[in-house]
Protein backbone atom coordinates (compact mmCIF):
# COMPACT_ATOMS: atom_id res chain seq x y z
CA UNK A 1 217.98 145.49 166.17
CA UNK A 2 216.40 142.21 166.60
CA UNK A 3 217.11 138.90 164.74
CA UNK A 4 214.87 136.42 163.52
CA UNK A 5 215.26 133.39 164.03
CA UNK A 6 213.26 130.35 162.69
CA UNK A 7 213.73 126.65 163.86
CA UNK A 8 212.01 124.63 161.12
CA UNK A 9 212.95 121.98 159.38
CA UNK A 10 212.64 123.39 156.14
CA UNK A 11 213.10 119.48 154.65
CA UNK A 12 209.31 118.80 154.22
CA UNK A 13 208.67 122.23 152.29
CA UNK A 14 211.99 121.04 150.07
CA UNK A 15 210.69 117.67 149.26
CA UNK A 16 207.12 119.18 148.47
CA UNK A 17 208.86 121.79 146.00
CA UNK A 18 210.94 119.02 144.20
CA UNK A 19 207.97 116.87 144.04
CA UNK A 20 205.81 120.11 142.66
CA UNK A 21 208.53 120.97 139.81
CA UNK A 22 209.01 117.23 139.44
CA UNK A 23 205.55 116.29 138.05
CA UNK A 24 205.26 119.88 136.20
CA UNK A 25 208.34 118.32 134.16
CA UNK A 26 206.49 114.87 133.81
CA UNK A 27 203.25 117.29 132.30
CA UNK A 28 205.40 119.09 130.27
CA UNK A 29 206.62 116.47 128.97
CA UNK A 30 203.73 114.78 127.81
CA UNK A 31 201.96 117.43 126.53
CA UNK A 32 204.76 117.94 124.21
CA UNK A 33 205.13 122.03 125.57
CA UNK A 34 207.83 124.00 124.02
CA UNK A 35 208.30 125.69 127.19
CA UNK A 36 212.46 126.46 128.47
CA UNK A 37 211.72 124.22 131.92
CA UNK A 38 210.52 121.23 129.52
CA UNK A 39 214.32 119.71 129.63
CA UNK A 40 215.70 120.57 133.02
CA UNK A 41 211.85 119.54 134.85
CA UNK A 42 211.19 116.44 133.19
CA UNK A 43 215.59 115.37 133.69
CA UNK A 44 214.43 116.34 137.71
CA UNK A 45 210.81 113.81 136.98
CA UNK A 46 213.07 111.25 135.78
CA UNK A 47 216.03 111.48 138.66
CA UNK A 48 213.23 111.54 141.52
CA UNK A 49 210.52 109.18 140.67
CA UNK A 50 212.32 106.32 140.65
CA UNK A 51 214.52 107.84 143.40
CA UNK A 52 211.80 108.34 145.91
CA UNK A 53 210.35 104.44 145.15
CA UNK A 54 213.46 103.02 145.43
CA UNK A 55 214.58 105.26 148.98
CA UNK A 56 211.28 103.80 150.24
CA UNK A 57 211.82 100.41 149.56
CA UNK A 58 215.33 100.51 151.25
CA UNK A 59 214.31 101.94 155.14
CA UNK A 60 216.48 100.02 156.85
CA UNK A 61 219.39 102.21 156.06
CA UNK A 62 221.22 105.22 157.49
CA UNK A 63 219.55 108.36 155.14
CA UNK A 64 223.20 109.00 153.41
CA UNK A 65 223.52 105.44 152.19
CA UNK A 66 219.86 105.27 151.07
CA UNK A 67 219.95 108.65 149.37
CA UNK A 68 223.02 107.62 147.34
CA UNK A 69 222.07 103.57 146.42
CA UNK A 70 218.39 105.48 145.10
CA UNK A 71 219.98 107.73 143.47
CA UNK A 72 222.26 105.24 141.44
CA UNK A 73 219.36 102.78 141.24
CA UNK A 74 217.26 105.50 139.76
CA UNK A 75 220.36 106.06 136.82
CA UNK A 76 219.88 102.92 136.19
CA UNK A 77 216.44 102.24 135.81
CA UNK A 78 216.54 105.49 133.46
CA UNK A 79 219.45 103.90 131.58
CA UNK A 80 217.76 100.36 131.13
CA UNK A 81 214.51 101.71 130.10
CA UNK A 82 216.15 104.07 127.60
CA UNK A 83 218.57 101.19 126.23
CA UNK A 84 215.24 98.77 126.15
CA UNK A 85 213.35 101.59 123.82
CA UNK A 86 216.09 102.31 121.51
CA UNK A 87 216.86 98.59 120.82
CA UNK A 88 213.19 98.02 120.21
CA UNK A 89 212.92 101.00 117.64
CA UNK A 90 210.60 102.74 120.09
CA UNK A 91 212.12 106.07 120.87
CA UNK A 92 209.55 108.95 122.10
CA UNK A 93 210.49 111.39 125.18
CA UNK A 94 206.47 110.73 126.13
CA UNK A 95 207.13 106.78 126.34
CA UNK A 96 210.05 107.14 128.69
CA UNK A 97 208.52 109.70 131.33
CA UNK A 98 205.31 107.00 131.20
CA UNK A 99 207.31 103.95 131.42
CA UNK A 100 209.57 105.41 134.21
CA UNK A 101 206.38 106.86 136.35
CA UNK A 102 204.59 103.08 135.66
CA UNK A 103 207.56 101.33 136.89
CA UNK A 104 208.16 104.29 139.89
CA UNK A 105 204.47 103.71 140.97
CA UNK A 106 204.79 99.39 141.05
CA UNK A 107 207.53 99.68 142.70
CA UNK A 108 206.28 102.09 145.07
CA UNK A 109 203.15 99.79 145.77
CA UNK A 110 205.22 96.54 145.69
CA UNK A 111 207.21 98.13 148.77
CA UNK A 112 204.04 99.01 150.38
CA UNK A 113 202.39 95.85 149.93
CA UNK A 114 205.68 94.24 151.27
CA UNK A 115 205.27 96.15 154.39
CA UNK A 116 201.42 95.41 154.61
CA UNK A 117 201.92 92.08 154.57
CA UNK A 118 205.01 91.65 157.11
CA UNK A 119 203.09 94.30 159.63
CA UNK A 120 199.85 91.63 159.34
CA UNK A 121 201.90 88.26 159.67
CA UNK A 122 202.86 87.35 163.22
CA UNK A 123 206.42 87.37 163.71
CA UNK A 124 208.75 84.28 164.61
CA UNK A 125 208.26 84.77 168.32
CA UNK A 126 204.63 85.14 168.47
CA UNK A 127 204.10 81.49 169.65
């Protein structure tokens, strides 16, 4: 009997799956489905958008320590922007998946801009 082995990294395949199920949740979500994955989806949407902006904005450190300060950061950008619409009287499940995704996306492109410009810009010691 033989056994098969496989040595991939199955990491990329798990990040494309979470990102799949992740936006199906942000859909779901605002097109208002009564659907059983509407909750758990769209609670996995808000966890990894601002997750994955915030993990790319902090490279510089070791993959535990960045996996753990975006996941805390992303709490708390879900917890601000759901204080912000309940003290303004603006309550709506669509509102927060589109404010979290707008605020995910600039700072996703603030963090790439950031590198675009220090990769362009000579360094100190290019005198």
């Amino acid at each position: 009997m033989r056994t098969l082995r496989i040595n991939r990294d199955l990491s990329p395949l798990l990040t494309g799956a979470t990102a799949a199920v992740a936006t199906a949740g942000a859909l779901l979500a605002l097109t208002g489905s009564d659907s059983a994955l509407r909750g758990p989806c769209a609670l996995l949407f808000l966890l990894c958008a601002p997750a994955a902006s915030i993990a790319t904005a902090l490279r510089g450190l070791d993959p535990f320590a960045r996996t753990l300060c975006a996941l805390a950061g992303s709490v708390v950008v879900d917890m601000l922007v759901a204080q912000a619409m309940l003290a303004l009287h603006h309550w709506s499940v669509r509102g927060g998946v589109v404010v979290i995704a707008v605020l995910s996306l600039l700072l996703l492109l603030l963090t790439l801009l950031r590198d675009r410009v220090h990769r362009g810009s000579p360094g100190p010691d290019s005198r």
